[in-house]
PDB file of N, CA and C in Angstrom:
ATOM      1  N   UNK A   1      15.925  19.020 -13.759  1.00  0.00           N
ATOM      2  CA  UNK A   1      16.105  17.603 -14.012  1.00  0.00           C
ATOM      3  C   UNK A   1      16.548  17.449 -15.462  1.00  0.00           C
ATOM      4  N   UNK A   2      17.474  16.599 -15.742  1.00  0.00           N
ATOM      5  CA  UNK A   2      18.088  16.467 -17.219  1.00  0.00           C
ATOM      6  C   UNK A   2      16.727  15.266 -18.008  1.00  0.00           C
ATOM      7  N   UNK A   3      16.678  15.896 -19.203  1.00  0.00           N
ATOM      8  CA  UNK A   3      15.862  14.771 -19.347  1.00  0.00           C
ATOM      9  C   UNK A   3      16.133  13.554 -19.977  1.00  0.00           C
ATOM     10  N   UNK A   4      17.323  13.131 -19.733  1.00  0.00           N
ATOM     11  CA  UNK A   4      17.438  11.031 -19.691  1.00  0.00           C
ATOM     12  C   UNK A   4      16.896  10.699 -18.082  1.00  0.00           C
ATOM     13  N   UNK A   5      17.284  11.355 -17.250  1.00  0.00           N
ATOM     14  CA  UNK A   5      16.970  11.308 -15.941  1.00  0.00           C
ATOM     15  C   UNK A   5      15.073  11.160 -15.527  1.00  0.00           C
ATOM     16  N   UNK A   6      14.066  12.177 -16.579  1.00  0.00           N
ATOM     17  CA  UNK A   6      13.006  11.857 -16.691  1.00  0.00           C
ATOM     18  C   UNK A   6      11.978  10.370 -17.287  1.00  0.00           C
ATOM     19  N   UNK A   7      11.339  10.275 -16.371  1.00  0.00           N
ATOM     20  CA  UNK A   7      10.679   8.676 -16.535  1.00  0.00           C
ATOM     21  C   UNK A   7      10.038   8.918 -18.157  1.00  0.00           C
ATOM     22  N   UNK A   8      10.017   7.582 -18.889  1.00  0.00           N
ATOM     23  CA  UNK A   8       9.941   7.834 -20.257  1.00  0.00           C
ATOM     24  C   UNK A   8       8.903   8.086 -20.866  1.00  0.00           C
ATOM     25  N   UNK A   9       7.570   8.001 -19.644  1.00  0.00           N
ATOM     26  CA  UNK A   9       6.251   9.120 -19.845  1.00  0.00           C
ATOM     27  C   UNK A   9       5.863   9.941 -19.939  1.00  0.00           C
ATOM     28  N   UNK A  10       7.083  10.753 -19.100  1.00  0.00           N
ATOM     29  CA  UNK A  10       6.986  12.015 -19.098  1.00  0.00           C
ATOM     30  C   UNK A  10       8.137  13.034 -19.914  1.00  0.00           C
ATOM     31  N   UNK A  11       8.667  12.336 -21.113  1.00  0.00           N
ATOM     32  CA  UNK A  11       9.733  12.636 -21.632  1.00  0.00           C
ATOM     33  C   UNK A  11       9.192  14.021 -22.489  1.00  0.00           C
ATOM     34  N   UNK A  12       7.284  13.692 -22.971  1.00  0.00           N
ATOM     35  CA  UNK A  12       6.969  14.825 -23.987  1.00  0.00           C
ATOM     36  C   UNK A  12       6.498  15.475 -22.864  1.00  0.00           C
ATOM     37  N   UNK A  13       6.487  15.390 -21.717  1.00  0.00           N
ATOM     38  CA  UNK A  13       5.653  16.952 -21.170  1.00  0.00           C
ATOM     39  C   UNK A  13       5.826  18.181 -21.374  1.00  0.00           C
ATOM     40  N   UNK A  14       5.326  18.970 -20.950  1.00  0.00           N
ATOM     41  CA  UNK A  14       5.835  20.546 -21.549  1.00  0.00           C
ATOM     42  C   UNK A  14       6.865  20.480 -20.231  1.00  0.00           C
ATOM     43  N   UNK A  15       7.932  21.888 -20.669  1.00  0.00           N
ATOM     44  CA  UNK A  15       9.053  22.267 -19.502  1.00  0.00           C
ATOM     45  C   UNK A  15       8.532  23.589 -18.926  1.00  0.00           C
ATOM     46  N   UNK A  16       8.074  23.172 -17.494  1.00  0.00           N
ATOM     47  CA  UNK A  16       7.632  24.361 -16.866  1.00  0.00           C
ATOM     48  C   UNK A  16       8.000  24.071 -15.399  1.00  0.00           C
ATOM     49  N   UNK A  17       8.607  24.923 -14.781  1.00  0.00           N
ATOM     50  CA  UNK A  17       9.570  25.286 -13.724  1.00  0.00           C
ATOM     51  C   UNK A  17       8.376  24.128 -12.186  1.00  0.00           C
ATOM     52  N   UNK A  18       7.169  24.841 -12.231  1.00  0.00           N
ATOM     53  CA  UNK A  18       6.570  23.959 -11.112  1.00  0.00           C
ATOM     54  C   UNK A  18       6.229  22.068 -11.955  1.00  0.00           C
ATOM     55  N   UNK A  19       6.239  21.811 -13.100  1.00  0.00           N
ATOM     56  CA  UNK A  19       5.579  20.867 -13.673  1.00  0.00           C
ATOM     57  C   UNK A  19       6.975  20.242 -13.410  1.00  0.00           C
ATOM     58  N   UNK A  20       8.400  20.492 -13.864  1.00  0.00           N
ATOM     59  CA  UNK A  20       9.829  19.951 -13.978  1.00  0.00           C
ATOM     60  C   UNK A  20       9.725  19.393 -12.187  1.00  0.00           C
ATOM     61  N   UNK A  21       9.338  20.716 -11.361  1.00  0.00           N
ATOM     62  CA  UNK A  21       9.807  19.953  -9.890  1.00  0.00           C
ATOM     63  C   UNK A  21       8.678  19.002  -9.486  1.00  0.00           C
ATOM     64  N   UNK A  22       7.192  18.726 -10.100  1.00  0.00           N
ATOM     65  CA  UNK A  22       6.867  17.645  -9.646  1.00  0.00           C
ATOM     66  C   UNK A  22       7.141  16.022 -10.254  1.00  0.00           C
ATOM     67  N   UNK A  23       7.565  16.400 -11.584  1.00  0.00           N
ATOM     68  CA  UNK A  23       8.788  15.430 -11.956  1.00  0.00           C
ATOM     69  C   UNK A  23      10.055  14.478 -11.592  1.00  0.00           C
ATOM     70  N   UNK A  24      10.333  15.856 -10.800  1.00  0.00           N
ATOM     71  CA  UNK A  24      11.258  15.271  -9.880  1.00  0.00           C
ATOM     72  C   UNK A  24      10.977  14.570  -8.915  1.00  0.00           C
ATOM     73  N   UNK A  25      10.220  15.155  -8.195  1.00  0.00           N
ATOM     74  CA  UNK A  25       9.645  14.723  -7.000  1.00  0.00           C
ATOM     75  C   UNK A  25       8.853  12.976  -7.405  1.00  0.00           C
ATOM     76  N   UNK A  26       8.324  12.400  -8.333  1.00  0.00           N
ATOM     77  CA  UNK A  26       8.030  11.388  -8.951  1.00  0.00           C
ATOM     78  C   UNK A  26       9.283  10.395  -9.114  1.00  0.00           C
ATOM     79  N   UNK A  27      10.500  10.675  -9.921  1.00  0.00           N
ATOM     80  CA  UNK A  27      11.245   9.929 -10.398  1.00  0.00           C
ATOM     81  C   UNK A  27      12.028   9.791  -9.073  1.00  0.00           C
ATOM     82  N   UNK A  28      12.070  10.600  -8.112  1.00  0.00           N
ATOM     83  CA  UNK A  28      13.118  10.389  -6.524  1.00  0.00           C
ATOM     84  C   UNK A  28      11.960   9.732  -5.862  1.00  0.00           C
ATOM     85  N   UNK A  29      11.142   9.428  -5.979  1.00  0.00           N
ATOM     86  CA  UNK A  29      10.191   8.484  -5.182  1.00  0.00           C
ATOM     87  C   UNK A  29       8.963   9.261  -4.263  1.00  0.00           C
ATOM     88  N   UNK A  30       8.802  10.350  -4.327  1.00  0.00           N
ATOM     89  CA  UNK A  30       8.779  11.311  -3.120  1.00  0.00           C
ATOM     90  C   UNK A  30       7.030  11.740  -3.763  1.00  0.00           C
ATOM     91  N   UNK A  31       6.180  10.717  -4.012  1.00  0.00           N
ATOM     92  CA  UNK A  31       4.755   9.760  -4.333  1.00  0.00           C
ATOM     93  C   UNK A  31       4.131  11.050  -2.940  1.00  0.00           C
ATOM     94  N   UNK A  32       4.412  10.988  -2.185  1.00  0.00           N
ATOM     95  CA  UNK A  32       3.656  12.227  -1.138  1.00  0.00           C
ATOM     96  C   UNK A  32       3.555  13.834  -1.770  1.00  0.00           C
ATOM     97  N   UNK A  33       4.946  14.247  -2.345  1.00  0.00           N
ATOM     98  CA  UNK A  33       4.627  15.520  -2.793  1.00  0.00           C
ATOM     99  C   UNK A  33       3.625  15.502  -3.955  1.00  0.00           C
ATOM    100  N   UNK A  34       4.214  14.646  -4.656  1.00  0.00           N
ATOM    101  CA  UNK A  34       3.427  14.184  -6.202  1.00  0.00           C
ATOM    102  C   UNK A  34       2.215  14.397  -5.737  1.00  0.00           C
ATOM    103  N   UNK A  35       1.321  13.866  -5.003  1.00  0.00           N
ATOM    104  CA  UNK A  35       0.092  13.959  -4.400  1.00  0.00           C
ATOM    105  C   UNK A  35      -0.869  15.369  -3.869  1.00  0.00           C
ATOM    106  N   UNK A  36       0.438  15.687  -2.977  1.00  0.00           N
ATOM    107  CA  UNK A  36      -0.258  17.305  -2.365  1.00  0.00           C
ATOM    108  C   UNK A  36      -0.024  18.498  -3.984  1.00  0.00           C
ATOM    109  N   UNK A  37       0.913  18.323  -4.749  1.00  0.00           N
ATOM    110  CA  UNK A  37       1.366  19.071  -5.854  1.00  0.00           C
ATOM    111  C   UNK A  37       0.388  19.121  -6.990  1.00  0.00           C
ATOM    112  N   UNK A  38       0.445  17.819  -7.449  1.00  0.00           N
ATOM    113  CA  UNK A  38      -0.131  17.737  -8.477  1.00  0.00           C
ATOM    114  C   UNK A  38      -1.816  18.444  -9.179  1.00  0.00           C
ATOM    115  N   UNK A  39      -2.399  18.081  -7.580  1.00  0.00           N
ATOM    116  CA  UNK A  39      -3.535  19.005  -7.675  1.00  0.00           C
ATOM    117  C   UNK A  39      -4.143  20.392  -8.143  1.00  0.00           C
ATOM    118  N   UNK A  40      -3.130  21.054  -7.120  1.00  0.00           N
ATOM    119  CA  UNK A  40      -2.795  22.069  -7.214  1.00  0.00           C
ATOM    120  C   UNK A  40      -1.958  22.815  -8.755  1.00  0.00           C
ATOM    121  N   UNK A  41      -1.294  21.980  -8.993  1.00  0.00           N
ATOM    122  CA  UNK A  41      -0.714  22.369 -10.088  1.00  0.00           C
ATOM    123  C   UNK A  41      -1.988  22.486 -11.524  1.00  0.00           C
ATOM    124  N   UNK A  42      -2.744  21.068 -11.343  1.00  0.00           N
ATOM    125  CA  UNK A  42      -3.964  20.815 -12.462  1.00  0.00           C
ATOM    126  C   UNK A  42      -4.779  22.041 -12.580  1.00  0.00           C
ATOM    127  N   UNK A  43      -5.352  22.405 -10.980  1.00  0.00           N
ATOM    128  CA  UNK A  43      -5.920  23.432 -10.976  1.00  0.00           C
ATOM    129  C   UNK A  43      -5.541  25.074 -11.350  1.00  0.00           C
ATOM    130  N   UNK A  44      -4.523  25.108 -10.743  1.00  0.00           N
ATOM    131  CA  UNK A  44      -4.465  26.609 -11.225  1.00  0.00           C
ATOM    132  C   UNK A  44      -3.044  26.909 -12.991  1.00  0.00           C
ATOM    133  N   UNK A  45      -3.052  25.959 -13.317  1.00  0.00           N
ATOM    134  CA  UNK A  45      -2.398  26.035 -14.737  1.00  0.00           C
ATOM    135  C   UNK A  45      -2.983  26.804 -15.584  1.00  0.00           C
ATOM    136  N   UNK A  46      -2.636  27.296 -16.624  1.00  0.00           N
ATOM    137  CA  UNK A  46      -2.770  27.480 -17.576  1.00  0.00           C
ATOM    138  C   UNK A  46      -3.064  26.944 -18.866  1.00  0.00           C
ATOM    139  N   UNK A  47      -2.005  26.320 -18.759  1.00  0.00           N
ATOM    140  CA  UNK A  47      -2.293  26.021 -20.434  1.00  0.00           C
ATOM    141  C   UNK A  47      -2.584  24.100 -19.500  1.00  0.00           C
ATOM    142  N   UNK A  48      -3.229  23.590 -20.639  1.00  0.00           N
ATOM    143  CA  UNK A  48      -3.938  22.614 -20.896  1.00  0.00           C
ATOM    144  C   UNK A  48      -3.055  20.994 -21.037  1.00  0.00           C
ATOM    145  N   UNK A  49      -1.912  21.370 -21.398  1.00  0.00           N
ATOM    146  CA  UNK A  49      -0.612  20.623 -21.752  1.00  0.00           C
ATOM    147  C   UNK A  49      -0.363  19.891 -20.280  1.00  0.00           C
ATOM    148  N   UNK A  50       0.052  20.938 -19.267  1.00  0.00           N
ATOM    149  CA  UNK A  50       0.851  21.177 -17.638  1.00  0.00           C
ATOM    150  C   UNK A  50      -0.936  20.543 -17.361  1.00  0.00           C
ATOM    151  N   UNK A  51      -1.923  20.718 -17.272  1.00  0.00           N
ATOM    152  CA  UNK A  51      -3.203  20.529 -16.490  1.00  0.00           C
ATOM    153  C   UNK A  51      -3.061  18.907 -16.515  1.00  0.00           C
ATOM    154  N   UNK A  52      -3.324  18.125 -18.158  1.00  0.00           N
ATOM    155  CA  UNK A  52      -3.057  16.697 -18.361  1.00  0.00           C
ATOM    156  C   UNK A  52      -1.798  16.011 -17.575  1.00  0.00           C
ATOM    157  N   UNK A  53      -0.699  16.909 -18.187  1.00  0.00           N
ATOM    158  CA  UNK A  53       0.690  16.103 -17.730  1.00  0.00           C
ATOM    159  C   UNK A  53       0.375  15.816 -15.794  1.00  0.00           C
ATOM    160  N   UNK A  54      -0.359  16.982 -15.102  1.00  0.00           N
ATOM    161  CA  UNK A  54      -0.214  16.972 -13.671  1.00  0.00           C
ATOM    162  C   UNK A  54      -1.025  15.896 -13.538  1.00  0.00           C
ATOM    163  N   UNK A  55      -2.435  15.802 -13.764  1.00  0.00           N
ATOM    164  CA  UNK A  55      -2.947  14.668 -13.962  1.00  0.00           C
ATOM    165  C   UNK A  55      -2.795  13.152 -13.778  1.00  0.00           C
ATOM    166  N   UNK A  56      -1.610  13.130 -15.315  1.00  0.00           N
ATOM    167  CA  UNK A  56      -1.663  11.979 -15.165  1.00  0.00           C
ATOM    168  C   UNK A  56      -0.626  11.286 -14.297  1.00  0.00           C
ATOM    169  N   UNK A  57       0.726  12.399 -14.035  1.00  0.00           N
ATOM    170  CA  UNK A  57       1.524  12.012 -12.700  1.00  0.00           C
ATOM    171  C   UNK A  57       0.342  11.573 -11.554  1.00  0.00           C
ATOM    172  N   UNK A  58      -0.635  12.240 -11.261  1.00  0.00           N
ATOM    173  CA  UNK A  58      -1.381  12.220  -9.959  1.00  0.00           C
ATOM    174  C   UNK A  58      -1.927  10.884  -9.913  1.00  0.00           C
ATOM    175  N   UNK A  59      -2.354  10.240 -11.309  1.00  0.00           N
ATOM    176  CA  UNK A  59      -3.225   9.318 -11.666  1.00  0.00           C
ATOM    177  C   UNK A  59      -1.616   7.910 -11.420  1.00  0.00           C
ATOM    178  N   UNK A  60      -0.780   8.240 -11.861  1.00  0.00           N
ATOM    179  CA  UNK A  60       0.245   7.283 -11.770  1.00  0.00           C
ATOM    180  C   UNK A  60       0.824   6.919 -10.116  1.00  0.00           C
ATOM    181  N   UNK A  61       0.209   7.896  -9.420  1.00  0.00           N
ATOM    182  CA  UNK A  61       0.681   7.407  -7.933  1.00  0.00           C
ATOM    183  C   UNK A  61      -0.192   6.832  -7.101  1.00  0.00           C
ATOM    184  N   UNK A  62      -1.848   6.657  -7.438  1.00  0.00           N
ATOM    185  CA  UNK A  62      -3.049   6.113  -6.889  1.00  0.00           C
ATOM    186  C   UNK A  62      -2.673   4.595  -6.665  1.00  0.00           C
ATOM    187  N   UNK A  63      -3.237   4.217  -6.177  1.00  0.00           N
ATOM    188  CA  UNK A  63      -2.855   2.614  -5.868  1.00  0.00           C
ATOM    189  C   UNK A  63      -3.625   1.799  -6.961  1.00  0.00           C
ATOM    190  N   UNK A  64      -3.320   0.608  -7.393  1.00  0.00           N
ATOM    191  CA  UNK A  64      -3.982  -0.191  -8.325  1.00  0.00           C
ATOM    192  C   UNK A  64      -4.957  -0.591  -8.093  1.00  0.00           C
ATOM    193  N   UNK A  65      -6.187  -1.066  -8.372  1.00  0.00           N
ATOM    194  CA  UNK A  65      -7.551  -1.266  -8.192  1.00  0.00           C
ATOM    195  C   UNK A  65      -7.410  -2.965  -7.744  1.00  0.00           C
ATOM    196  N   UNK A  66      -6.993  -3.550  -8.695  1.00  0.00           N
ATOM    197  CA  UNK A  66      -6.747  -5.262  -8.447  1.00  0.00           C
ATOM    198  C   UNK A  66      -5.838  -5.324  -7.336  1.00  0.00           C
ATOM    199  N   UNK A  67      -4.977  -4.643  -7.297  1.00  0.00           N
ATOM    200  CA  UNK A  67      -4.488  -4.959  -5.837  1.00  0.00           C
ATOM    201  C   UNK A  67      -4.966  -4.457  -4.493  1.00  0.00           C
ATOM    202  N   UNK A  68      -5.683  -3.288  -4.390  1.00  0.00           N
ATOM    203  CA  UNK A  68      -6.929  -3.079  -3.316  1.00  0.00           C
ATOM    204  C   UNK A  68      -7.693  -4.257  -3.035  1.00  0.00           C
ATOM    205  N   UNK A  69      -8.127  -4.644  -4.163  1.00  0.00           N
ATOM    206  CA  UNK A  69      -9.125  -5.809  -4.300  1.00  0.00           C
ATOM    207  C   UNK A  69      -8.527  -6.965  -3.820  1.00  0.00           C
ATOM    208  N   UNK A  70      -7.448  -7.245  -4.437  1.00  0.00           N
ATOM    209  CA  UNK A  70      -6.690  -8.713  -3.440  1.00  0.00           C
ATOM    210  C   UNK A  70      -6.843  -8.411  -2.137  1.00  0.00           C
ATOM    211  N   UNK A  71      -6.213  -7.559  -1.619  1.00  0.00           N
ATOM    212  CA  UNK A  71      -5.430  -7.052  -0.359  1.00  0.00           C
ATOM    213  C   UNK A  71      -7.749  -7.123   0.344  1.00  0.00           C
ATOM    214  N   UNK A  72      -8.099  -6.572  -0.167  1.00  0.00           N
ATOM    215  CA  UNK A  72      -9.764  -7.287   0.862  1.00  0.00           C
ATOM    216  C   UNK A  72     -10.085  -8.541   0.795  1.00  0.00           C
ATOM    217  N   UNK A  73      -9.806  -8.847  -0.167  1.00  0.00           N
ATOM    218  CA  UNK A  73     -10.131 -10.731  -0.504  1.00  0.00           C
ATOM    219  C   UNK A  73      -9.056 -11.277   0.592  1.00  0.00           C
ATOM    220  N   UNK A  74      -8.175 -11.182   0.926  1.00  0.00           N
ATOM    221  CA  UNK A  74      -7.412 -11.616   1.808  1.00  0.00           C
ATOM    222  C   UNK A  74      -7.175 -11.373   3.148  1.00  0.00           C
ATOM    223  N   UNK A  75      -7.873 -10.149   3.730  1.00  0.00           N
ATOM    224  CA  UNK A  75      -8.165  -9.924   4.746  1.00  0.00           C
ATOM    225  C   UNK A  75      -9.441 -10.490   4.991  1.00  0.00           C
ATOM    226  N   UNK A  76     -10.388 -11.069   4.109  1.00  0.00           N
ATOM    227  CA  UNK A  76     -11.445 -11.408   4.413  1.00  0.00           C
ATOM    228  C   UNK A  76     -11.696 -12.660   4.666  1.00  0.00           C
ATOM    229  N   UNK A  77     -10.890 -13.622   3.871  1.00  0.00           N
ATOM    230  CA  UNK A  77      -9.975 -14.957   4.182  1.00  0.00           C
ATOM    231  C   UNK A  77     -10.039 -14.977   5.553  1.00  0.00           C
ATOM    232  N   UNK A  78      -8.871 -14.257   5.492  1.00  0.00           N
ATOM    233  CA  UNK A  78      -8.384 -14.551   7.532  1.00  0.00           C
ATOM    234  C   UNK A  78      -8.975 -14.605   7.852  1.00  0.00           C
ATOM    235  N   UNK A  79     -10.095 -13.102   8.078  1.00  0.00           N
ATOM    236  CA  UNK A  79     -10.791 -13.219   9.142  1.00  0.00           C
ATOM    237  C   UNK A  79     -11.518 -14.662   8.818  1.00  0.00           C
ATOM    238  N   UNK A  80     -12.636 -15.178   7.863  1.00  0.00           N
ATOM    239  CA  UNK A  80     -13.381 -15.989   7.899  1.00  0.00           C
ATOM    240  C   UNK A  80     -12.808 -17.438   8.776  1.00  0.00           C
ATOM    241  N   UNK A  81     -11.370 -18.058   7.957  1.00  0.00           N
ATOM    242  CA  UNK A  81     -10.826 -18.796   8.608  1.00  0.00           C
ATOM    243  C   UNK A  81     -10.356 -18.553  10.175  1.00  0.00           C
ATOM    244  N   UNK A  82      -9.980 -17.667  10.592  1.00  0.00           N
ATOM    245  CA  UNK A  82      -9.863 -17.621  11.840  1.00  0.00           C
ATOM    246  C   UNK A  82     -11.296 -17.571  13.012  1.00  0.00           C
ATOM    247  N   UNK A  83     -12.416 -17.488  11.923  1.00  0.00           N
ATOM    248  CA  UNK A  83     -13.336 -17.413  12.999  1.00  0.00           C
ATOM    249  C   UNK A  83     -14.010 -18.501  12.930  1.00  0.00           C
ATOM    250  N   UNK A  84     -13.639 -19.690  12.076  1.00  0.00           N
ATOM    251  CA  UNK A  84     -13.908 -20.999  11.913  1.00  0.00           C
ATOM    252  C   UNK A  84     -13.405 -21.647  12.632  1.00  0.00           C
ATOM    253  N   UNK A  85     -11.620 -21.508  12.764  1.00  0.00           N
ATOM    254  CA  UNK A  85     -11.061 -21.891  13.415  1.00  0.00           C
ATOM    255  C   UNK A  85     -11.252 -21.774  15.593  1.00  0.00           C
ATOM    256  N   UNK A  86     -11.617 -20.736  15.629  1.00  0.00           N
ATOM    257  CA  UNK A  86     -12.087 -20.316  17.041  1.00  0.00           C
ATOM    258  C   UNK A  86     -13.439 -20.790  17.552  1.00  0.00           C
ATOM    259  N   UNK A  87     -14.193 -21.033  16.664  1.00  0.00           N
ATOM    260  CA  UNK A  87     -15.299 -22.050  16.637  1.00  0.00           C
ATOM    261  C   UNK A  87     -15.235 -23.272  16.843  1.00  0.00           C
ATOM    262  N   UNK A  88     -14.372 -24.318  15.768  1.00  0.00           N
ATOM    263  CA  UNK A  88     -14.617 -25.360  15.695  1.00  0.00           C
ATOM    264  C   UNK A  88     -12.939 -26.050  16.029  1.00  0.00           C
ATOM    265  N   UNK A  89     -12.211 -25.098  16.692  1.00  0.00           N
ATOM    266  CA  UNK A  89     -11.095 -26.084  16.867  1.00  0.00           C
ATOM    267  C   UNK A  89     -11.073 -26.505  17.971  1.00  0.00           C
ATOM    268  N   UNK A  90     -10.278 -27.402  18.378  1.00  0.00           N
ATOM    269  CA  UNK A  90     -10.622 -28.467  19.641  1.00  0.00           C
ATOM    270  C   UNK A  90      -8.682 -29.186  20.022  1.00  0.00           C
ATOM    271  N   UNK A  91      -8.935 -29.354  21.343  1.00  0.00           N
ATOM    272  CA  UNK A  91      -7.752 -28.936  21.697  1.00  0.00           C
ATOM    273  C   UNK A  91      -6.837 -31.065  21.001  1.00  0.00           C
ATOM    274  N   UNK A  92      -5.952 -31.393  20.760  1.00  0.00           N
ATOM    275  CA  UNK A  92      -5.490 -32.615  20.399  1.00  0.00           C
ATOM    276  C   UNK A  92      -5.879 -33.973  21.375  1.00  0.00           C
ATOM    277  N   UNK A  93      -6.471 -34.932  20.493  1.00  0.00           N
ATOM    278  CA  UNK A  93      -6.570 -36.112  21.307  1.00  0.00           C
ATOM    279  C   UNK A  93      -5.068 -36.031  22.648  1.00  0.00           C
ATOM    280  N   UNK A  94      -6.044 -36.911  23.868  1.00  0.00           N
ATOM    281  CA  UNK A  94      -4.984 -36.961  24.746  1.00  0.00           C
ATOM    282  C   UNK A  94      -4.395 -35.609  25.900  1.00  0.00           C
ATOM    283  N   UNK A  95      -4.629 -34.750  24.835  1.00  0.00           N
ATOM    284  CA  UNK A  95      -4.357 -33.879  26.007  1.00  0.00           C
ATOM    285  C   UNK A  95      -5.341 -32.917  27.298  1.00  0.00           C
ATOM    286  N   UNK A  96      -5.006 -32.582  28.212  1.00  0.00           N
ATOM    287  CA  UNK A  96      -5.539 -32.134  29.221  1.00  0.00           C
ATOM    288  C   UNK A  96      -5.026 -30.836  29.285  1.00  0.00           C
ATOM    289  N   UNK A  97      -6.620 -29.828  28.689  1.00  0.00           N
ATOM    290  CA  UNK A  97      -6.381 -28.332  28.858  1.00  0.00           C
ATOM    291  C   UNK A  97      -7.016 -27.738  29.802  1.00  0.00           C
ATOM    292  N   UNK A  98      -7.400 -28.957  31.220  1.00  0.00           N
ATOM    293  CA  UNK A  98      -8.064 -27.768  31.986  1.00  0.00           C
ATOM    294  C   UNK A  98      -7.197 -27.783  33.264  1.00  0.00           C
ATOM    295  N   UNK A  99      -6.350 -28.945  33.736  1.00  0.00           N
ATOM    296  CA  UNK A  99      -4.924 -28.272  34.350  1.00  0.00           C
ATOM    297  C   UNK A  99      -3.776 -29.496  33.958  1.00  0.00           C
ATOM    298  N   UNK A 100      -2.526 -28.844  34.082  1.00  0.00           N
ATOM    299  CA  UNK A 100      -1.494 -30.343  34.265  1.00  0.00           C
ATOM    300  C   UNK A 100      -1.534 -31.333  34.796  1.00  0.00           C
ATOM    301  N   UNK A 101      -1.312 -31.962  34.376  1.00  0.00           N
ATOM    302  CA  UNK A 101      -0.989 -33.518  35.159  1.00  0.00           C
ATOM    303  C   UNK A 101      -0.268 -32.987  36.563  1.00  0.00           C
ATOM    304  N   UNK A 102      -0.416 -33.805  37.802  1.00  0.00           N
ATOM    305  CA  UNK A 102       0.172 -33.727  39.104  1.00  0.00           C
ATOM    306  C   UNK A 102       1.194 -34.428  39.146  1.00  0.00           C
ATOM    307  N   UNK A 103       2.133 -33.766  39.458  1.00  0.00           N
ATOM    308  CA  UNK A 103       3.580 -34.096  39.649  1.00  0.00           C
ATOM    309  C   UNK A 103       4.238 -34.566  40.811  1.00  0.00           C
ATOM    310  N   UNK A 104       5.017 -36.025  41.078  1.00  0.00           N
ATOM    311  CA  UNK A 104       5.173 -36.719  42.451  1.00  0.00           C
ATOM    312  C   UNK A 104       6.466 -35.761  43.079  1.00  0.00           C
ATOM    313  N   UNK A 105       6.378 -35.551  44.037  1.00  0.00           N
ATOM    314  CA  UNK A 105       7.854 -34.570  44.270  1.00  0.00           C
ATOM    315  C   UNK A 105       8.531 -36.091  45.346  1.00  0.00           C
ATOM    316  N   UNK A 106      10.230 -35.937  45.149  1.00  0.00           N
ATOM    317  CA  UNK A 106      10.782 -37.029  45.972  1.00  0.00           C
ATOM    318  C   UNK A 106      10.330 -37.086  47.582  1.00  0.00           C
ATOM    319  N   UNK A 107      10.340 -38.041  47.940  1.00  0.00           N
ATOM    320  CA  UNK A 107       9.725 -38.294  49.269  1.00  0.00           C
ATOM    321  C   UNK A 107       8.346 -38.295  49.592  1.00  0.00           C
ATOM    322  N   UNK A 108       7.763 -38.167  48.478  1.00  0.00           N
ATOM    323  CA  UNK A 108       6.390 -38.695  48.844  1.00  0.00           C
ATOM    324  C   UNK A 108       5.736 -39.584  48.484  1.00  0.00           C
ATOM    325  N   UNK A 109       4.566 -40.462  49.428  1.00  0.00           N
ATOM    326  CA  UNK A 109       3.973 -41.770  48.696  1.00  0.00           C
ATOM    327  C   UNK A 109       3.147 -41.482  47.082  1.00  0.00           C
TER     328      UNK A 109
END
């Protein structure tokens, strides 16, 4: 990977052949390898530089905390309102929900 092409966090990382391809794999979108890689990479490194840098790629693809948190606050919404709604809703003045109105067909009284 050339590095203008590298995201501008990772511009000081060290250059090391498995650390460069999970780089890549980050800046092409590809958030799945980043994941299974990065681990692996933290763990069996060497030097201390490649352990952080894997890290904090790994740490940059986790999902955001406030938006977990919306995303339950809003499923929790629904549900509440919808089970309010299934409770206490009631069908519109005027109408008849337990069958149609009877219909005259021609020729009859």
């Amino acid at each position: 990977m050339t590095p203008d092409r590298r995201p501008s966090f990772a511009r000081d990382f060290p250059r090391t052949a498995a650390l460069d391809a999970i780089v890549d794999a980050f800046a092409r979108g590809d958030y799945a390898r980043v994941r299974s890689e990065a681990p692996k990479l933290a763990e069996s490194a060497t030097e201390d530089e490649v352990r952080l840098a894997a890290r904090a790629l790994l740490e940059r693809t986790r999902p955001d905390p406030t938006a977990l948190a919306l995303l339950a606050l809003t499923a929790a919404l629904l549900l509440v309102l919808s089970a309010w709604w299934i409770v206490h809703g009631k069908p519109p003045p005027g109408s008849n929900s337990i069958s149609p109105p009877a219909r005259s067909t021609p020729g009859s009284p």
